[in-house]
PDB file of N, CA and C in Angstrom:
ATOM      1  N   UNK A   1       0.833  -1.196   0.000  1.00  0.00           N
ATOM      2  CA  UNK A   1       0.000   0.000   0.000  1.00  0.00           C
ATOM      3  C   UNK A   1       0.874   1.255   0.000  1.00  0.00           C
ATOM      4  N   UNK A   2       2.390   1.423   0.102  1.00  0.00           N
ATOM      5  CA  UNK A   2       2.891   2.417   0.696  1.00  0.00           C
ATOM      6  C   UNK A   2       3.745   2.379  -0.940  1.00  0.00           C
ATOM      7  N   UNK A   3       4.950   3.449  -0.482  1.00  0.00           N
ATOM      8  CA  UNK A   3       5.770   2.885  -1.791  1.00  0.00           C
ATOM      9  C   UNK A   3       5.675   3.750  -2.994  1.00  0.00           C
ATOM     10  N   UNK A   4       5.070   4.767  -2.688  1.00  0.00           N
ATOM     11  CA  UNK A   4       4.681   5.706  -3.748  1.00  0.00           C
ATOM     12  C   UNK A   4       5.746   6.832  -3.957  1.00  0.00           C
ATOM     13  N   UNK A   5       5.396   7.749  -4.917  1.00  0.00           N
ATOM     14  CA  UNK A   5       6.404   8.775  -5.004  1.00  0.00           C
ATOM     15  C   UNK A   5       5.688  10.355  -4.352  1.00  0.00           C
ATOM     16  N   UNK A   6       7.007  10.402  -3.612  1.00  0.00           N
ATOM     17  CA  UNK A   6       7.488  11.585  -2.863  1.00  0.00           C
ATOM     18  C   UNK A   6       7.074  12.762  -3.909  1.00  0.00           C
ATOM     19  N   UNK A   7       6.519  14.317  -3.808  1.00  0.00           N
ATOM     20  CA  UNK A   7       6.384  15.308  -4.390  1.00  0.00           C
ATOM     21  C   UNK A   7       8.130  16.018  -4.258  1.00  0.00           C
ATOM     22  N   UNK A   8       8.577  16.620  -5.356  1.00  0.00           N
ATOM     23  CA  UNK A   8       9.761  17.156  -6.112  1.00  0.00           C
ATOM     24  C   UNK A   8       9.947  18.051  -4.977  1.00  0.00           C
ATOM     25  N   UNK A   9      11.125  18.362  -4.640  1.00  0.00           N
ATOM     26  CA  UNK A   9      12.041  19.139  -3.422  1.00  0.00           C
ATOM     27  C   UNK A   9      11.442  18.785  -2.148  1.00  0.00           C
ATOM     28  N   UNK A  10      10.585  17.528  -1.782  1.00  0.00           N
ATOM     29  CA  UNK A  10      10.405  16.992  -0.326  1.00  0.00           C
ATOM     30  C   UNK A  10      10.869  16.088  -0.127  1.00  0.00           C
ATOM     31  N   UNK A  11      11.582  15.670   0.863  1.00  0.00           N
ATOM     32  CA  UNK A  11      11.524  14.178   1.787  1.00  0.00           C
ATOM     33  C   UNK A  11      10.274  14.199   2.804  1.00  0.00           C
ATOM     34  N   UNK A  12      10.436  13.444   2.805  1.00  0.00           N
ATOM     35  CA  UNK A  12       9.424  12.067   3.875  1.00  0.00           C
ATOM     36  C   UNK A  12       9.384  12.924   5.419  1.00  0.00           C
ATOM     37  N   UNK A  13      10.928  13.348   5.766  1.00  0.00           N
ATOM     38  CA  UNK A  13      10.887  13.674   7.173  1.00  0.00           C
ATOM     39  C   UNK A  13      10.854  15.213   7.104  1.00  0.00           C
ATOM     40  N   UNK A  14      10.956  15.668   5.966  1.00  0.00           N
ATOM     41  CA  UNK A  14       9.790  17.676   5.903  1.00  0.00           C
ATOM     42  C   UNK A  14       8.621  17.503   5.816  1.00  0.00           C
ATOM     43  N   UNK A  15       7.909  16.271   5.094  1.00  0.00           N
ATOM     44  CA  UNK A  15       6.594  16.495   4.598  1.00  0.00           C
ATOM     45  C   UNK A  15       5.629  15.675   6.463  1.00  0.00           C
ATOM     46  N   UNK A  16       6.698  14.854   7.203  1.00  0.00           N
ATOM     47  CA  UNK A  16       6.592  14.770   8.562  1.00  0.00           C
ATOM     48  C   UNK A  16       6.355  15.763   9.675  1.00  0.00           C
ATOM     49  N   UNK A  17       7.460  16.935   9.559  1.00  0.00           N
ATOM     50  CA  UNK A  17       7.592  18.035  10.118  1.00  0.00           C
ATOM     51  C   UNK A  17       6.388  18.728   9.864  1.00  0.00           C
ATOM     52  N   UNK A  18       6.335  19.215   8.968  1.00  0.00           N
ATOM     53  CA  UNK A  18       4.997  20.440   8.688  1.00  0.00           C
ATOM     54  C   UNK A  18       3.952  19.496   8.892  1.00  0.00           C
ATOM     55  N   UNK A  19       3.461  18.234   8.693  1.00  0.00           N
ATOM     56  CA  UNK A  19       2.341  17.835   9.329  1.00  0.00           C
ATOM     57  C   UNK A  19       2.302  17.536  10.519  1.00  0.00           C
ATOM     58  N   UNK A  20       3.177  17.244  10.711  1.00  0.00           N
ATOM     59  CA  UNK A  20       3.007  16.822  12.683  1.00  0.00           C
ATOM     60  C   UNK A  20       2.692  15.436  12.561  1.00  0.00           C
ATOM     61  N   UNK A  21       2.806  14.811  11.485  1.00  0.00           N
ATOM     62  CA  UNK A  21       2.121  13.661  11.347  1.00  0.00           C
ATOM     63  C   UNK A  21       3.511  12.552  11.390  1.00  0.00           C
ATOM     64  N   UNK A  22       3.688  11.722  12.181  1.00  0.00           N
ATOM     65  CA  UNK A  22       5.944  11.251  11.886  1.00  0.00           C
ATOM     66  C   UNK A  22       5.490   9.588  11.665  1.00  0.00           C
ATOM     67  N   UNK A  23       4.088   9.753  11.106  1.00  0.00           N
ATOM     68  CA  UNK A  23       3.606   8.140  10.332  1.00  0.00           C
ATOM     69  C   UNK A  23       3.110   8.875   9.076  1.00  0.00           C
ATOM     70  N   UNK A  24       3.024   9.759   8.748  1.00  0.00           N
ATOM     71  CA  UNK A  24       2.644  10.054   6.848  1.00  0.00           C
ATOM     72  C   UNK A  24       4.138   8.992   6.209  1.00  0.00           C
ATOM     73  N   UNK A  25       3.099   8.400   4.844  1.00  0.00           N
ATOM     74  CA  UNK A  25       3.708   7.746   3.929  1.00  0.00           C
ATOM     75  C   UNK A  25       2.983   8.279   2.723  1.00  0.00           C
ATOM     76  N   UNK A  26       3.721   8.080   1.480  1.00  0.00           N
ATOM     77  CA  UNK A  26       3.742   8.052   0.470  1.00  0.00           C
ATOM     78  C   UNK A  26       2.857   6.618  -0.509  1.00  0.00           C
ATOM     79  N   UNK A  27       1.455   7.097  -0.604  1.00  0.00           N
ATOM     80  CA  UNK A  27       0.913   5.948  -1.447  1.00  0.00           C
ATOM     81  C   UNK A  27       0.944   5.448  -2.844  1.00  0.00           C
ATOM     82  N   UNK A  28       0.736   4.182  -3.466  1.00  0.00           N
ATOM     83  CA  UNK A  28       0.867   4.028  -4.592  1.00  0.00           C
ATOM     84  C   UNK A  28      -0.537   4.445  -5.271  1.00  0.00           C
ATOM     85  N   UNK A  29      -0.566   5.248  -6.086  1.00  0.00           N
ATOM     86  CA  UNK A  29      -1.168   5.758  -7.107  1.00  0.00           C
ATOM     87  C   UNK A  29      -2.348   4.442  -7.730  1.00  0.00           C
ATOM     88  N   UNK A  30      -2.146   3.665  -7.171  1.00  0.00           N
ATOM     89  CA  UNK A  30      -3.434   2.668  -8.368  1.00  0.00           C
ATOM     90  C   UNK A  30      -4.517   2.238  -6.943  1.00  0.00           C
ATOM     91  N   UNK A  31      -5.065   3.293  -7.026  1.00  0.00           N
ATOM     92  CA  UNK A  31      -6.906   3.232  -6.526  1.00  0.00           C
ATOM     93  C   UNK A  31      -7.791   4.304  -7.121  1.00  0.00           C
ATOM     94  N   UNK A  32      -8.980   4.412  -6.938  1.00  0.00           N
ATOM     95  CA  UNK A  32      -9.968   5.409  -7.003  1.00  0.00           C
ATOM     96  C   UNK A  32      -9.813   6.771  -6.166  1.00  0.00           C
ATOM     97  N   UNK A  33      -9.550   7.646  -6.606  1.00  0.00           N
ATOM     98  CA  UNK A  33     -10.106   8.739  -6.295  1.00  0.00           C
ATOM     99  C   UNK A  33     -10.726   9.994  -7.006  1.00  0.00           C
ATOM    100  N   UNK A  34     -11.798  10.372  -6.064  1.00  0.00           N
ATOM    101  CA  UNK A  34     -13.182  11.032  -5.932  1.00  0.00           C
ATOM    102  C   UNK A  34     -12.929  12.010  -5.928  1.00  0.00           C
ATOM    103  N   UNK A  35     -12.945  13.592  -6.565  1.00  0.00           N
ATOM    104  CA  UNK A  35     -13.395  14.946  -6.414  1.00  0.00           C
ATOM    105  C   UNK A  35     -15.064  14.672  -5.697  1.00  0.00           C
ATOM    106  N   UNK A  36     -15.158  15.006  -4.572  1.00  0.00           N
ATOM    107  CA  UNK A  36     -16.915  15.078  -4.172  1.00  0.00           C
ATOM    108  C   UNK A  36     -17.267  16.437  -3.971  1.00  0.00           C
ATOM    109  N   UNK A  37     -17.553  17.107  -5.310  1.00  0.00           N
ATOM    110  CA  UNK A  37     -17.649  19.099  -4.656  1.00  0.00           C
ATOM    111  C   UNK A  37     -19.244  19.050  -4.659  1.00  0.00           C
ATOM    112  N   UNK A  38     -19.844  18.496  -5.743  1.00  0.00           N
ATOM    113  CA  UNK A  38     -21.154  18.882  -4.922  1.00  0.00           C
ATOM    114  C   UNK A  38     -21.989  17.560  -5.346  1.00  0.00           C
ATOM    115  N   UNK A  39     -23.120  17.390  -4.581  1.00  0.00           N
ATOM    116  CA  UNK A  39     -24.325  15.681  -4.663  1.00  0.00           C
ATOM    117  C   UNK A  39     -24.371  15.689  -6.658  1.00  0.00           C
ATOM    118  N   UNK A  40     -24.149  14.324  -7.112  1.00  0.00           N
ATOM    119  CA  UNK A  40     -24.289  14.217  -8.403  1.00  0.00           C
ATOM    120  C   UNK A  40     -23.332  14.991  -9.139  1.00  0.00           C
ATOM    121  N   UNK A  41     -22.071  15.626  -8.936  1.00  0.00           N
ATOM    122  CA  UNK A  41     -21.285  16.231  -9.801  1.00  0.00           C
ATOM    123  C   UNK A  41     -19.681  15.671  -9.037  1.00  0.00           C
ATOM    124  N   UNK A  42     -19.968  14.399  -8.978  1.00  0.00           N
ATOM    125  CA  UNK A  42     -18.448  13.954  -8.447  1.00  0.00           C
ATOM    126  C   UNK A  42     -17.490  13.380  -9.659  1.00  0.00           C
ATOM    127  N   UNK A  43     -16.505  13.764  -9.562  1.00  0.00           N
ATOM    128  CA  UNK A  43     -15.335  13.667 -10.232  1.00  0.00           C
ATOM    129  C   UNK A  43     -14.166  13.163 -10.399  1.00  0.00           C
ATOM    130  N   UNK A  44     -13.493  11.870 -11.225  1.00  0.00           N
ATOM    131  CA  UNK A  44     -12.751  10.966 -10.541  1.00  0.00           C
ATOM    132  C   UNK A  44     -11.424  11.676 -11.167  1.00  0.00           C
ATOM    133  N   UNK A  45     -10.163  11.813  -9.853  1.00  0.00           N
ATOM    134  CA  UNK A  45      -8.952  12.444 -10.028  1.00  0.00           C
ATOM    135  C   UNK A  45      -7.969  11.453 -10.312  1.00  0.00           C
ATOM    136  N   UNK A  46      -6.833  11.572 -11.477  1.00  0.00           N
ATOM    137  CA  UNK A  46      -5.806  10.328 -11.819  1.00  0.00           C
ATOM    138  C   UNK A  46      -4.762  11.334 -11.151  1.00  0.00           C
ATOM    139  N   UNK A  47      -4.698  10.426 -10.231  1.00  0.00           N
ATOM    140  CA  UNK A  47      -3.668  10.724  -9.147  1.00  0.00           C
ATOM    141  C   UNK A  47      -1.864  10.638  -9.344  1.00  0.00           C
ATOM    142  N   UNK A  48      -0.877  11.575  -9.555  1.00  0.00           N
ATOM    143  CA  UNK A  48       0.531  11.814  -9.645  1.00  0.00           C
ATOM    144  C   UNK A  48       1.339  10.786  -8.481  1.00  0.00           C
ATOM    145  N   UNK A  49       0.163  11.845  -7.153  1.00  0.00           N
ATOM    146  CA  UNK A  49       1.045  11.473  -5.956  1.00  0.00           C
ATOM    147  C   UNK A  49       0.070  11.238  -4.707  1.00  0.00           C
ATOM    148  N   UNK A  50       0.161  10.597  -3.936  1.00  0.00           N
ATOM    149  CA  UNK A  50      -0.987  10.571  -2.561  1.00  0.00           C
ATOM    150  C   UNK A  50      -0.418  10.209  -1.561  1.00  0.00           C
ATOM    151  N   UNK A  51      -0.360  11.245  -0.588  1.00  0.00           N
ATOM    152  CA  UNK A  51       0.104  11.140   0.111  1.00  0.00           C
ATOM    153  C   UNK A  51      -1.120  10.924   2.187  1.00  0.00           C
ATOM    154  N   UNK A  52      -0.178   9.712   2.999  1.00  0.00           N
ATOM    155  CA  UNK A  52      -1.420   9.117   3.463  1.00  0.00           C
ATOM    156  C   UNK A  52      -0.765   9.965   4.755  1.00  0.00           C
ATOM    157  N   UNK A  53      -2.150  10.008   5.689  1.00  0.00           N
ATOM    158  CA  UNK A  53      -1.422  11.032   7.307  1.00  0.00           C
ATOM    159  C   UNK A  53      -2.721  10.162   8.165  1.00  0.00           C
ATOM    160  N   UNK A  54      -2.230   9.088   8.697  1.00  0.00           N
ATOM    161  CA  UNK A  54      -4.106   8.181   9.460  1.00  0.00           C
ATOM    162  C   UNK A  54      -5.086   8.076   8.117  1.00  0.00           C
ATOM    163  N   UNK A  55      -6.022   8.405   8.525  1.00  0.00           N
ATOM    164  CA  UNK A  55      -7.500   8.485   7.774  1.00  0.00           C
ATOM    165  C   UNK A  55      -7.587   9.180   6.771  1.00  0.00           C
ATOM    166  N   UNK A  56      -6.705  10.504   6.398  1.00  0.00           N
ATOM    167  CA  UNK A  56      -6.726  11.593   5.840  1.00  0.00           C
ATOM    168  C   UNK A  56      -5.494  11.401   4.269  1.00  0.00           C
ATOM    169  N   UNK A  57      -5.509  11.774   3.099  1.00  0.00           N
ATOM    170  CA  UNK A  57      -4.706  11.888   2.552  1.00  0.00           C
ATOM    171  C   UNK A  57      -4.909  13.271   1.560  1.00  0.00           C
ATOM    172  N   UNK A  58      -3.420  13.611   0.655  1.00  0.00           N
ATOM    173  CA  UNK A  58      -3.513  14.854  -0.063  1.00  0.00           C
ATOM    174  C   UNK A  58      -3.174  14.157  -1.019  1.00  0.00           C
ATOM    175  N   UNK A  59      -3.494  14.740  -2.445  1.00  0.00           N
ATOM    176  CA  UNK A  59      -3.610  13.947  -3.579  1.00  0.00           C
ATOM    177  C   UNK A  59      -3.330  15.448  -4.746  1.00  0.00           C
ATOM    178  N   UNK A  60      -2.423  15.009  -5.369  1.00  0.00           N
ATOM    179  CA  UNK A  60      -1.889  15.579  -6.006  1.00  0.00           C
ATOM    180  C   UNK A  60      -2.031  14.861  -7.642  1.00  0.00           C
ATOM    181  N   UNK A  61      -3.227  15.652  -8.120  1.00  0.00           N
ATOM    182  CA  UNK A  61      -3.435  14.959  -9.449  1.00  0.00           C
ATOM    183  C   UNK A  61      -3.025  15.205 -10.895  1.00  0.00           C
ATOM    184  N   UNK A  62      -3.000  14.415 -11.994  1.00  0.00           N
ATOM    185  CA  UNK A  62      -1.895  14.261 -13.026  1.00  0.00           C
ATOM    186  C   UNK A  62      -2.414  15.838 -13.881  1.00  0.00           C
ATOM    187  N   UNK A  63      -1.110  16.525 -14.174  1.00  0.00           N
ATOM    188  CA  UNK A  63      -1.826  17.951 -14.659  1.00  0.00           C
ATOM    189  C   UNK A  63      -2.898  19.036 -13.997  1.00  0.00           C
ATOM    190  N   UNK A  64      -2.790  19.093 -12.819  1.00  0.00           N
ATOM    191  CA  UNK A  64      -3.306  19.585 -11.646  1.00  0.00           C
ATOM    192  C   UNK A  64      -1.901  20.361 -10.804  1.00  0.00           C
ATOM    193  N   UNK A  65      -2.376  21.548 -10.555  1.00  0.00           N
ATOM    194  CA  UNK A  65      -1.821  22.370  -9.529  1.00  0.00           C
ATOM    195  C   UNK A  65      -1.888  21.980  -8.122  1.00  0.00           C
ATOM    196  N   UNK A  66      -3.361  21.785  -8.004  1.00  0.00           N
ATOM    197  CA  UNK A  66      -3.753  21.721  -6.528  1.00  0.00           C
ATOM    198  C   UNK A  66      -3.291  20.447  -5.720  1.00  0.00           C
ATOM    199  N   UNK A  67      -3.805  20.826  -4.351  1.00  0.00           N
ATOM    200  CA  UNK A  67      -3.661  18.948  -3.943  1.00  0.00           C
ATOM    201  C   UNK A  67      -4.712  19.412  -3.342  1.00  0.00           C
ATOM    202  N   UNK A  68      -5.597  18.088  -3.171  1.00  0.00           N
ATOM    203  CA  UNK A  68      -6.681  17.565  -2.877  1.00  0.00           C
ATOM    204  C   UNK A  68      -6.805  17.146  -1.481  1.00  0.00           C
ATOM    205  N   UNK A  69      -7.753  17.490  -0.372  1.00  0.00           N
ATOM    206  CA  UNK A  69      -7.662  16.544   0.568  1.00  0.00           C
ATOM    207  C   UNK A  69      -9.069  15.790   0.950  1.00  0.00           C
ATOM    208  N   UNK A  70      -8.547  14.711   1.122  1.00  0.00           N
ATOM    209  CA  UNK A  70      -9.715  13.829   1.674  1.00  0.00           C
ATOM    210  C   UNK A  70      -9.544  12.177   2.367  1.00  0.00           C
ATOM    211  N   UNK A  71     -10.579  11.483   2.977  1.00  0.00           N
ATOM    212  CA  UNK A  71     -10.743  10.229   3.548  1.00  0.00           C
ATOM    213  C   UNK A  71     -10.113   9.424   2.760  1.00  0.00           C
ATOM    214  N   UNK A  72      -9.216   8.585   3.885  1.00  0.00           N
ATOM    215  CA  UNK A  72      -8.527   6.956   2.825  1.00  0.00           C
ATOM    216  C   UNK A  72     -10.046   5.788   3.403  1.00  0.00           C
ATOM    217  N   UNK A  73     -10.838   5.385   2.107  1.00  0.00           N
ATOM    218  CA  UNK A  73     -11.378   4.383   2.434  1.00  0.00           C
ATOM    219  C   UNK A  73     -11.048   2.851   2.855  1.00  0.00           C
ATOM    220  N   UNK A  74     -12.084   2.203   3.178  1.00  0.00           N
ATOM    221  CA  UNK A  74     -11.353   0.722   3.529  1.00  0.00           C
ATOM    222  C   UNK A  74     -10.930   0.026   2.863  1.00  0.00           C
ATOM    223  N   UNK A  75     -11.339   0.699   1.547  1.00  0.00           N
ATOM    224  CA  UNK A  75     -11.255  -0.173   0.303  1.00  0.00           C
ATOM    225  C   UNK A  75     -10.075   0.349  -0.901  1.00  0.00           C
ATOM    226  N   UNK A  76      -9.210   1.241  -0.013  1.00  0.00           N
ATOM    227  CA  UNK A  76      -8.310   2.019  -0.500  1.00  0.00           C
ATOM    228  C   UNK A  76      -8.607   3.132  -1.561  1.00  0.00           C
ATOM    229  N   UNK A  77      -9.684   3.223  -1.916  1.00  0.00           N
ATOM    230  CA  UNK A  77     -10.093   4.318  -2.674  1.00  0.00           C
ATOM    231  C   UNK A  77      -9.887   5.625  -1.601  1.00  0.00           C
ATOM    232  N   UNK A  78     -10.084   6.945  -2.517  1.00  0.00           N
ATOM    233  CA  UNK A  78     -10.057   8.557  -1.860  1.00  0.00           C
ATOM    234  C   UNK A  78     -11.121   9.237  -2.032  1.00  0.00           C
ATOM    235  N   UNK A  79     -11.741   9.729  -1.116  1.00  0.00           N
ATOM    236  CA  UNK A  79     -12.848  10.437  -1.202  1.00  0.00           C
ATOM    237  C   UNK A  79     -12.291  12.115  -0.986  1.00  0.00           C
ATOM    238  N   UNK A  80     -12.210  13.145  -2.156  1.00  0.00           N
ATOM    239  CA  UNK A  80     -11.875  13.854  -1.524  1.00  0.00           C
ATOM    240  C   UNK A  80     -12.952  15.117  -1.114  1.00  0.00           C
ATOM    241  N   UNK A  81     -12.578  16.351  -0.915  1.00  0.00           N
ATOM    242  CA  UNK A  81     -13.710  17.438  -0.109  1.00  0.00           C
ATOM    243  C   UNK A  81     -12.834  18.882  -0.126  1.00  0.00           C
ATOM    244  N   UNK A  82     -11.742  19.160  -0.066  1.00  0.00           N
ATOM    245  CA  UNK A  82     -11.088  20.436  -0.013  1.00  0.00           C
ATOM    246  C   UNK A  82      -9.804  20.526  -1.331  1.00  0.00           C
ATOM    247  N   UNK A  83      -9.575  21.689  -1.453  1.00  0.00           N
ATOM    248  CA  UNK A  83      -8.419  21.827  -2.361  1.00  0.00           C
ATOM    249  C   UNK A  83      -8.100  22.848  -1.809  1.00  0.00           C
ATOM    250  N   UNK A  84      -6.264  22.951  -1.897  1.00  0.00           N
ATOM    251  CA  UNK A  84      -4.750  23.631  -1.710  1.00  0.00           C
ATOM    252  C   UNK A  84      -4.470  24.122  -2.784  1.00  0.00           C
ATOM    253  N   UNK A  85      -3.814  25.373  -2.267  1.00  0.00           N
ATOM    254  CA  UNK A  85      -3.009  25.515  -3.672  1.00  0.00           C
ATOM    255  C   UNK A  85      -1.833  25.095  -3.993  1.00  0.00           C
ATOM    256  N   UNK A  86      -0.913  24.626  -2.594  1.00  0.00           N
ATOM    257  CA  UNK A  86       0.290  24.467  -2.573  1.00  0.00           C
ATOM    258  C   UNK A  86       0.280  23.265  -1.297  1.00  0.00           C
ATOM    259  N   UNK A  87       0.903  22.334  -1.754  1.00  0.00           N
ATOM    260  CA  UNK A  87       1.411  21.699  -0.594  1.00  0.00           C
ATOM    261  C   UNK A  87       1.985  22.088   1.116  1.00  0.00           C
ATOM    262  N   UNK A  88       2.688  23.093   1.166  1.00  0.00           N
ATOM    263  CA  UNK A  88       2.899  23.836   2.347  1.00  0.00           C
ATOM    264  C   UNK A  88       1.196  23.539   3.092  1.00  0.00           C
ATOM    265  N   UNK A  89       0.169  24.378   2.206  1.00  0.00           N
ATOM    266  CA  UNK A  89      -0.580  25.148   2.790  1.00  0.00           C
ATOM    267  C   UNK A  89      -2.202  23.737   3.152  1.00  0.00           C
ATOM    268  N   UNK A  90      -1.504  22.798   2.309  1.00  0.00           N
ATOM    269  CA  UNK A  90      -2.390  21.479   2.613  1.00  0.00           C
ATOM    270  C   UNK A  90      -1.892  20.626   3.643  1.00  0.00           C
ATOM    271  N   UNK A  91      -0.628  20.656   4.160  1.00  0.00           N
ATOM    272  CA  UNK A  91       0.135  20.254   5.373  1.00  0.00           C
ATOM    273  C   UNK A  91      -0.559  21.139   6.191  1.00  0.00           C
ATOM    274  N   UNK A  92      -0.245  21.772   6.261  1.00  0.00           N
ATOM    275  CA  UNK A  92      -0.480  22.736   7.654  1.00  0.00           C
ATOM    276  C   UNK A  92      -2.137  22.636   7.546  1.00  0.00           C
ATOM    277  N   UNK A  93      -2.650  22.451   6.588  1.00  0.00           N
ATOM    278  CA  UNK A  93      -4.112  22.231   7.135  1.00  0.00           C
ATOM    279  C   UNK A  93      -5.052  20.789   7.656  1.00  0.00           C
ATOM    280  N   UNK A  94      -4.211  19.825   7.455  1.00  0.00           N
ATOM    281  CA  UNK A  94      -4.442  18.581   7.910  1.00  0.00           C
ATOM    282  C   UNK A  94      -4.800  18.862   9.959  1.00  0.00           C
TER     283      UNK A  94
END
């Protein structure tokens, strides 16, 4: 489940630091994930990078600026609900 790629000028133990999170990993890219912005207009994101913090992950999708945040399901799919503009500013909001 882990094993994925790191976002360009981070390691593992900055993208630790600014979350507070010192179990975030790096997921592999082959599941479902969900844009959910509004009932009946959900949107499936092909994911670059996903990154996992507990329950919560940021998702950084292919030709996309933003990162995404939302629920890791049981079923390893992403449900997401907010967008970042910048990684910094999606860390610090976890």
């Amino acid at each position: 489940m882990a094993d994925g790629q790191l976002p360009a000028g981070w390691t593992l133990e900055e993208i630790r630091e600014v979350s507070g999170d010192q179990e975030s990993v790096a997921l592999d890219t082959d599941r479902i994930v969900t844009w959910v912005s509004r009932p009946g207009e959900d949107e499936q994101l092909h994911p670059e990078i996903i990154l996992r913090f507990h329950g919560l992950c940021l998702v950084k999708a292919i030709s996309d600026e933003d990162w995404y945040m939302g629920s890791l399901n049981d079923d390893g799919s992403v449900d997401c609900w907010s967008a970042y503009g910048d990684l910094y500013e999606a860390l610090r909001g976890l």
